[in-house]
C-alpha atoms as a PDB file:
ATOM      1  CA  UNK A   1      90.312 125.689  35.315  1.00  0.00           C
ATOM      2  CA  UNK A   2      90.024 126.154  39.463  1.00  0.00           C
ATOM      3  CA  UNK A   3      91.201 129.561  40.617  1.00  0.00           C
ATOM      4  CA  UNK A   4      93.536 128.539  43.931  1.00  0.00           C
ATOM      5  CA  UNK A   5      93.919 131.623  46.363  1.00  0.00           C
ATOM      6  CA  UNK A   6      97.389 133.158  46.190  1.00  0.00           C
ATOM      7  CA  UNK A   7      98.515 131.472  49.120  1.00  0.00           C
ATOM      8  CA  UNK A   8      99.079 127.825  49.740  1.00  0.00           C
ATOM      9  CA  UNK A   9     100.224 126.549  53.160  1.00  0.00           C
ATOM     10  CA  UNK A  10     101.116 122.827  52.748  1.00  0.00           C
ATOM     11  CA  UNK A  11     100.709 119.683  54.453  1.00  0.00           C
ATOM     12  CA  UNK A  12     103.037 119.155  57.708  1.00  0.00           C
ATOM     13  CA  UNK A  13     106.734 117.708  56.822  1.00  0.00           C
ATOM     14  CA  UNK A  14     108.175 115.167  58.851  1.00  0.00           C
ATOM     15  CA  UNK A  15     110.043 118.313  61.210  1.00  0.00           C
ATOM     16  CA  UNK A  16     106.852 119.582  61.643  1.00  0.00           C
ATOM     17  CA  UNK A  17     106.879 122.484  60.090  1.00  0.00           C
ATOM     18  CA  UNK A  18     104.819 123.931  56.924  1.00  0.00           C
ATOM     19  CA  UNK A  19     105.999 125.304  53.392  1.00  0.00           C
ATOM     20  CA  UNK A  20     104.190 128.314  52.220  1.00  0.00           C
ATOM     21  CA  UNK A  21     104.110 128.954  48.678  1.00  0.00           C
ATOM     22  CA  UNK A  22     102.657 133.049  47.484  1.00  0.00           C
ATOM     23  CA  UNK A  23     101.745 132.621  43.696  1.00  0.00           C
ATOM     24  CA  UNK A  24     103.841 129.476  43.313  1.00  0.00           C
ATOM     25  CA  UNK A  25     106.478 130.694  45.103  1.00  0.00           C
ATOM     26  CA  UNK A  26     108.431 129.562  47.880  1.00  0.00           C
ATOM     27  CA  UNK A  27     108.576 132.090  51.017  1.00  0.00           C
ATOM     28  CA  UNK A  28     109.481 129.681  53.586  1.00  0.00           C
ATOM     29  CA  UNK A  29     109.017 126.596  56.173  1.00  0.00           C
ATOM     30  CA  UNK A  30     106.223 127.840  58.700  1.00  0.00           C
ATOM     31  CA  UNK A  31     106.325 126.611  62.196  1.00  0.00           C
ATOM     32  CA  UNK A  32     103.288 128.131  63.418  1.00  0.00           C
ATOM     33  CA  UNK A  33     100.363 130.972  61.937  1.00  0.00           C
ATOM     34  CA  UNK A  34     102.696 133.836  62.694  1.00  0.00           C
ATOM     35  CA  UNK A  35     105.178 132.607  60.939  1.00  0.00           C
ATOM     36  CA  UNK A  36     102.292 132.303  58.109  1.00  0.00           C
ATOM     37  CA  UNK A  37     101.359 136.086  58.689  1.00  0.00           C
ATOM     38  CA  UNK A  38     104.788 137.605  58.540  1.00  0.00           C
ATOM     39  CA  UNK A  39     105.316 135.639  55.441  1.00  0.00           C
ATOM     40  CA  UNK A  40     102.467 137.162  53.758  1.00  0.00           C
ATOM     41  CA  UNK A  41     103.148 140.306  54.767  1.00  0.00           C
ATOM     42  CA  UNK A  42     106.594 140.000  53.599  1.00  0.00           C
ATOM     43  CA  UNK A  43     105.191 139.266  50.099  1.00  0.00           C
ATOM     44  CA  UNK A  44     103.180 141.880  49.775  1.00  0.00           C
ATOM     45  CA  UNK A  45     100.173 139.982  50.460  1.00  0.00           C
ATOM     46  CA  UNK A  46      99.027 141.370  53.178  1.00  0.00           C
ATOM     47  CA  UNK A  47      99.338 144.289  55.618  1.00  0.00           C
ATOM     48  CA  UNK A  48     100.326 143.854  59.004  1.00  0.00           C
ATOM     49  CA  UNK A  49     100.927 140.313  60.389  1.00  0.00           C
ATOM     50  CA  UNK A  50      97.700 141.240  63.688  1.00  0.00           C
ATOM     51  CA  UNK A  51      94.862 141.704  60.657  1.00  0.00           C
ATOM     52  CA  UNK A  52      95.615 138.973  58.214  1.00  0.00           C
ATOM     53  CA  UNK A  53      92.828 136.810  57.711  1.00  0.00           C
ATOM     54  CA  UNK A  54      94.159 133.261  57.712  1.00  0.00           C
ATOM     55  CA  UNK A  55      91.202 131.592  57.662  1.00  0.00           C
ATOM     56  CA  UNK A  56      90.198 133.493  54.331  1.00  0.00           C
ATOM     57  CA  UNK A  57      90.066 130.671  51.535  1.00  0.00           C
ATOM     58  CA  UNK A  58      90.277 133.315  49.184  1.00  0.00           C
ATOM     59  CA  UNK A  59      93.477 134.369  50.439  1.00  0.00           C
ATOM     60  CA  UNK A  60      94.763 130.851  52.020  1.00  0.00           C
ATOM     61  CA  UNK A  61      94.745 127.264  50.886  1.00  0.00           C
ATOM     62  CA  UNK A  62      95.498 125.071  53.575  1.00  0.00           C
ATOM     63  CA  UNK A  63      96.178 121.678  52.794  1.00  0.00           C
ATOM     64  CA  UNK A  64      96.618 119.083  55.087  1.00  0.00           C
ATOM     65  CA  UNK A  65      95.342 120.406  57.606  1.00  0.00           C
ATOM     66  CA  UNK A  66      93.817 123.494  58.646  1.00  0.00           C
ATOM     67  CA  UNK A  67      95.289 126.810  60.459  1.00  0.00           C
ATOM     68  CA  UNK A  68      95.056 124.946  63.635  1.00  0.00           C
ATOM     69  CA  UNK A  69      97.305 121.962  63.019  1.00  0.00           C
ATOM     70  CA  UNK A  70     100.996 122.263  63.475  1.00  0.00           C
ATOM     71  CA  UNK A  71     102.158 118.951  64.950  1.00  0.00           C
ATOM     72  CA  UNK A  72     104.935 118.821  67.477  1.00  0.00           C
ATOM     73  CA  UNK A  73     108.429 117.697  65.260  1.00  0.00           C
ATOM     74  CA  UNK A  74     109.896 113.986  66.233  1.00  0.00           C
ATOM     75  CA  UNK A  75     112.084 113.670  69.480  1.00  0.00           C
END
């Protein structure tokens, strides 16, 4: 069985915005990688939101998409 990391930032939703899951849970809707950071620290993940790693895939799954794509929500 594949090990995922402990965090899993999902594929866009139609608003634009991202869920992030921290060991299957729910932690919110993400609209950008500080809202990723805070969430993580809020968890317990992480310490403070400035030296989280997001772009450590053995912290952070990021699927569809990577750290760098948050499209813009519908008009």
């Amino acid at each position: 069985m594949t090990e995922h990391p402990p965090v899993i930032v999902h594929p866009p939703t139609p608003s634009g915005g991202r869920r992030v899951t921290v060991r299957g849970q729910i932690v919110g809707l993400a609209h950008g990688r500080g809202d990723v950071a805070e969430f993580l620290r809020r968890a317990g993940v992480a310490g403070p939101a400035e030296d989280i790693a997001l772009d450590d895939p053995r912290l952070v799954e990021w699927r569809g998409g990577s750290l760098d794509d948050w499209p813009m929500p519908p008009a």
